[in-house]
Structures are given as structure tokens and as C-alpha cells.
Protein backbone atom coordinates (compact mmCIF):
# COMPACT_ATOMS: atom_id res chain seq x y z
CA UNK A 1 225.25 42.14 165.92
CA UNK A 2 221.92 43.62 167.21
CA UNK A 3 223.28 46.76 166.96
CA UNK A 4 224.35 46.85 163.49
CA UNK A 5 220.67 44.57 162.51
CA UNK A 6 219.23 47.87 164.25
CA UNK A 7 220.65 50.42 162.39
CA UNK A 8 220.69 48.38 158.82
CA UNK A 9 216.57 48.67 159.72
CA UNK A 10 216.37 52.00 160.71
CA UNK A 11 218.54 53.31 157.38
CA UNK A 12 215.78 51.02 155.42
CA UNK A 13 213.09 52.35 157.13
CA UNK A 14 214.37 56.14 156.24
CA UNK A 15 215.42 55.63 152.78
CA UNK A 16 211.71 54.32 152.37
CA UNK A 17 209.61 57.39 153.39
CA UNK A 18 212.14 59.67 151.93
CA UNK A 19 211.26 58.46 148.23
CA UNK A 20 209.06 61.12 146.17
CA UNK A 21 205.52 59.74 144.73
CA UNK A 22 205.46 59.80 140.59
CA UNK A 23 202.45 61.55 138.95
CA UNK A 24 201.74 61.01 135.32
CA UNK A 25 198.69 63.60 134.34
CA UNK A 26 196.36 62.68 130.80
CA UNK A 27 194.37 65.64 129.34
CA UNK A 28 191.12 64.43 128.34
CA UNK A 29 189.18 66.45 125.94
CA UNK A 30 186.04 66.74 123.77
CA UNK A 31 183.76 69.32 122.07
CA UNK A 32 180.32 69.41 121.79
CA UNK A 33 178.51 71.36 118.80
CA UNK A 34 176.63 74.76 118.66
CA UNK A 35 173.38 73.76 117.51
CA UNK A 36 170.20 76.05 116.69
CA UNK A 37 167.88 73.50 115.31
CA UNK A 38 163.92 72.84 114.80
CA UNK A 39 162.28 69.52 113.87
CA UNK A 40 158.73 69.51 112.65
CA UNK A 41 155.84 66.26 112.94
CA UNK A 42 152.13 66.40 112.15
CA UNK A 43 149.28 63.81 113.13
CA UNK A 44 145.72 63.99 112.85
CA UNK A 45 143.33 64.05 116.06
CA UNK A 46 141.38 60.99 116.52
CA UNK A 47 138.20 62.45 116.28
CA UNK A 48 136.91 59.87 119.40
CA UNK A 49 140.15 60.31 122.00
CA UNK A 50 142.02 63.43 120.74
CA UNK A 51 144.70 61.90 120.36
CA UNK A 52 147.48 62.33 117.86
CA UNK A 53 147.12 59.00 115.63
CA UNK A 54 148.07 57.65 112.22
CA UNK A 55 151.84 58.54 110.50
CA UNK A 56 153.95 61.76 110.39
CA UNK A 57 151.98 63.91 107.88
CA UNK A 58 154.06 66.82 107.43
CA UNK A 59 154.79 69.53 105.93
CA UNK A 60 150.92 69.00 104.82
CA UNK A 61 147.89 69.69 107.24
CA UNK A 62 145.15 68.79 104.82
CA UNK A 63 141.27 69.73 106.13
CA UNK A 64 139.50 68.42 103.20
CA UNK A 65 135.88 69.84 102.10
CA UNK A 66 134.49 71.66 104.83
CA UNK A 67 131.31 70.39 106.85
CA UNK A 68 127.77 72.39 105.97
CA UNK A 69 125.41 71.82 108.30
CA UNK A 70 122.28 73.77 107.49
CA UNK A 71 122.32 77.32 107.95
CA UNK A 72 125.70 77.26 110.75
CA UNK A 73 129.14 78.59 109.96
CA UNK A 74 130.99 75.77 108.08
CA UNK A 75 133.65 74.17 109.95
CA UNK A 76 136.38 70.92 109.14
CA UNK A 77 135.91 67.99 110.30
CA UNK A 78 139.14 66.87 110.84
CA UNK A 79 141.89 68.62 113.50
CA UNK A 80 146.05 68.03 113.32
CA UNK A 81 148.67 68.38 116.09
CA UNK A 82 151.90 70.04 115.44
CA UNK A 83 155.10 69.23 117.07
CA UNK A 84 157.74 71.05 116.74
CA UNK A 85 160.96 70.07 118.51
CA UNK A 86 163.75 72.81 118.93
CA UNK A 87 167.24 73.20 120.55
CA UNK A 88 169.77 75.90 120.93
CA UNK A 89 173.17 74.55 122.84
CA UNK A 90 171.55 76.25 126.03
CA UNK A 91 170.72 79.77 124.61
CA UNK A 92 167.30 81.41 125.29
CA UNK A 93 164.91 81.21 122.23
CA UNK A 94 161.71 81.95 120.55
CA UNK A 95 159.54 80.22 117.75
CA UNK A 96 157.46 82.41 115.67
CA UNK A 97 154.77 81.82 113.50
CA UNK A 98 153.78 83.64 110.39
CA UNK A 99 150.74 82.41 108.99
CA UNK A 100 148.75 84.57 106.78
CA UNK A 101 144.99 84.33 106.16
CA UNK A 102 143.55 80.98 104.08
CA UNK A 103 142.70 81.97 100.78
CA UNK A 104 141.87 81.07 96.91
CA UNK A 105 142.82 82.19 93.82
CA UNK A 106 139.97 85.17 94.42
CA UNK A 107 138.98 84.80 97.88
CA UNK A 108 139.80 84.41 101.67
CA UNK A 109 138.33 82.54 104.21
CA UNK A 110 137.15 84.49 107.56
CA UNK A 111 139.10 84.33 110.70
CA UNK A 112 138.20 80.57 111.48
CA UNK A 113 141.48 78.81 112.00
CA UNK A 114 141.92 78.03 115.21
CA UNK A 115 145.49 77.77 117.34
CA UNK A 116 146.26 76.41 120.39
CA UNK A 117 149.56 75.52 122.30
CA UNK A 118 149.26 72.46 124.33
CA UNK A 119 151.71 72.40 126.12
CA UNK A 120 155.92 71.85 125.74
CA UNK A 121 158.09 69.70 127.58
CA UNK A 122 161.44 68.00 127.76
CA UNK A 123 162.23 64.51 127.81
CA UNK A 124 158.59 64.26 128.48
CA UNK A 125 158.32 66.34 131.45
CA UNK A 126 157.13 70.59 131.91
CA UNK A 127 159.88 72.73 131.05
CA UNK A 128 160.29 75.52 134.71
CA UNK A 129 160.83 79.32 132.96
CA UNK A 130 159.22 78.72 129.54
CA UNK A 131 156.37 80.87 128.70
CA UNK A 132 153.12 80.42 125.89
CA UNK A 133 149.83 81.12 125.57
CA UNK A 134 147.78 78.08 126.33
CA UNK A 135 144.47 80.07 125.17
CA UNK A 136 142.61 79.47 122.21
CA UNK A 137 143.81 81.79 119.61
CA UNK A 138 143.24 82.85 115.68
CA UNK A 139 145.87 80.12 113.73
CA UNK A 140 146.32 83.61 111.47
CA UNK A 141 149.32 85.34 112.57
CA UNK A 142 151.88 87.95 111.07
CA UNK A 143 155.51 86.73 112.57
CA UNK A 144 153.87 86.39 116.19
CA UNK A 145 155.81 84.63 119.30
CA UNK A 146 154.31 81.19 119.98
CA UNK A 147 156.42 79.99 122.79
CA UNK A 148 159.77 81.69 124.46
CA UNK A 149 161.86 78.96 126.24
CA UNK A 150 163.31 79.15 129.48
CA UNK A 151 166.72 81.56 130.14
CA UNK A 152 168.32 78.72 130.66
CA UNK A 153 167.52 77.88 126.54
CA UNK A 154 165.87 74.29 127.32
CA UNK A 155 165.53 71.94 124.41
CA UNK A 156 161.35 71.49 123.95
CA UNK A 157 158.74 69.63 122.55
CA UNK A 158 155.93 72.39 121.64
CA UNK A 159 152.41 70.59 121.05
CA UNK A 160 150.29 73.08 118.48
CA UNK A 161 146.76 72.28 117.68
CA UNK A 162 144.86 73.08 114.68
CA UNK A 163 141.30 73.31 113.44
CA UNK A 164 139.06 75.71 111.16
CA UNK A 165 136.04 76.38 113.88
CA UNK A 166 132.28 76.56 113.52
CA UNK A 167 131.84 78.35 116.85
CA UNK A 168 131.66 77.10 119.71
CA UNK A 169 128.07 75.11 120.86
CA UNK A 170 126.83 77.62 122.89
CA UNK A 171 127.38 80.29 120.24
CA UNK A 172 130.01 81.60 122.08
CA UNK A 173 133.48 82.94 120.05
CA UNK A 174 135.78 80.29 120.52
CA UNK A 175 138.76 82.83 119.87
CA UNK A 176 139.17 86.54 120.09
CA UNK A 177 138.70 87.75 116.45
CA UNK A 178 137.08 84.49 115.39
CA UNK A 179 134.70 84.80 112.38
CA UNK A 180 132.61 82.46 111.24
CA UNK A 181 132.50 80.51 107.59
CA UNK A 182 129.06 80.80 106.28
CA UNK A 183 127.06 78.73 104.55
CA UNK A 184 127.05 80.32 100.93
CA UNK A 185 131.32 80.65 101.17
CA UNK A 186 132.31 80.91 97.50
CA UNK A 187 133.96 77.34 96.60
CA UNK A 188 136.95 76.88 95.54
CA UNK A 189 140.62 75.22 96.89
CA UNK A 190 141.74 77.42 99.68
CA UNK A 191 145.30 77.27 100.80
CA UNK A 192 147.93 78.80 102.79
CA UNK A 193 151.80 78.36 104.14
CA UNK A 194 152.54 78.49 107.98
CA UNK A 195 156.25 79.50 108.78
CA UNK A 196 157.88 78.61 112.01
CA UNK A 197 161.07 80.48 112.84
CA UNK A 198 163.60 79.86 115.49
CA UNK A 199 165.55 82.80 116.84
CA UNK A 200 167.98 83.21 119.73
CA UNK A 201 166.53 85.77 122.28
């Protein structure tokens, strides 16, 4: 009897481990969009803290009449940031800017727009790799490279500042190339269009 319970176990215990494990496999899949893509906001600069305040302004950036005080080169009184917010599915990029000179119906203004990248992050933090001039610049350009992201094509956040200088207090240029506004300036509505372009590097 023990002999037979014995091997009845042993043939049980066998015919267990000898059994092949099932695998059932499930392709998962998903796709995820090429995207080359650039968002634009604009705020004025509270004149006290700097600070972008106020709604979404764009597409207008609207100095008003410019200050004249005494005999100095005229200058606005207001300033604007411009964000502009660009991704490219991970391929490296470059914004350009082509803004030609302010003028009238029968006149220009001198080189007194003033440019200057803040700075451009991700998610709120520095982007590693990216490059841009962080110097104060002419706003006046012809198709020139604002900001080149990082090889790795980061999404950013660029921060652009904009004003129409009177020089700088000490009577130093505040730009290379900067020209001043004077006083007798013919009057009239001066205008131009700033184009931002996003291209794959």
C-alpha cells in the first residue's frame, strides 16, 4: 500500500513540473505627431517692477506718441515683452527675426528700437545647449538669428524685450548702431511689421 501511495505521488509530482508555462503577448502601440510650431504673447512692462502685466496684446506692440523732453533724443514711454513659444518634435531649430526700419508714409525713424533676449526656458527652467544674444541690440533686423535651440531641439519659451531708446543716462549708446530720435522728428504715424520665422537647423 505504501508502495503504490509512493509512486501514485511521485508520477503526480513529475507530471506537474513537466507542464509548459502559456504566454499570451499584446502589442501596444501609439504615435505621436511631427510638430514644427511657434506661439506668440505680448504684455506691456510695468513701468514700476518690469514686469510683464495687463492681457495678451498681440500681434500689436503699440508705443503711442513719443516722450519730448527738451532738447534730448525722443524716446517711448512705454516697453512690451515678447514671448514666443516654439517646438519641433526634438529637431534643432532657429527663430529669426526680420524687422525692417520704423517708418511713415515719407519718413523713417533712426536706429532707436531697442532688442533684447531675456532669456528662454522650458517648463520654466534654463534650457543646457541653447544659444542667444542676451546683449542689448538694434530691434531693426534683416532675417537675423535670435535664438538657436539646443541639438537636442528643446521646446522654449524665448522672452524678447522691446523699447524705442533715448540713450542711455550717462549718454552712453545703449546699442551698437543706436541713433538717437531728435527733438524736431517730422510727425507723423510711424509703423512697421516684425516677422518671426521658425526653421529646422
Amino acid at each position: 500500500m505504501k508502495k503504490t501511495l509512493l509512486v501514485a505521488l511521485a508520477a503526480l509530482t513529475f507530471g506537474t513540473a513537466a507542464e509548459a508555462a502559456t504566454v499570451q503577448t499584446v502589442n501596444l502601440t501609439a504615435s505621436v505627431s511631427s510638430d514644427l510650431a511657434m506661439t506668440m504673447a505680448i504684455f506691456e512692462l510695468d513701468p514700476v517692477t518690469g514686469n510683464p502685466s495687463g492681457s495678451n496684446l498681440a500681434p500689436n506692440m503699440a508705443f503711442g506718441e513719443l516722450v519730448k523732453d527738451g532738447n534730448n533724443a525722443q524716446r517711448s514711454s512705454k516697453a512690451f515683452a515678447l514671448f514666443l513659444s516654439s517646438t519641433s518634435s526634438g529637431r534643432p531649430y532657429v527663430v529669426n527675426a526680420n524687422v525692417p526700419a520704423v517708418s511713415s508714409a515719407t519718413h523713417t525713424l533712426p536706429s532707436a528700437l531697442l532688442m533684447k533676449v531675456i532669456q528662454a526656458t522650458q517648463n520654466g527652467n534654463d534650457i543646457v545647449g541653447d544659444s542667444f544674444n542676451a546683449n542689448a541690440q538694434s530691434g531693426v533686423m534683416n532675417n537675423q538669428s535670435i535664438y538657436t535651440s539646443s541639438p537636442a531641439g528643446s521646446s522654449s519659451d524665448l522672452n524678447v524685450v522691446y523699447g524705442i531708446s533715448g540713450g542711455n543716462a550717462d549718454g552712453t549708446s545703449p546699442f551698437p548702431g543706436w541713433q538717437p530720435i531728435p527733438p524736431d522728428q517730422p510727425a507723423g504715424s510711424y509703423s512697421t511689421a516684425a516677422t518671426y520665422t521658425l526653421v529646422l537647423s
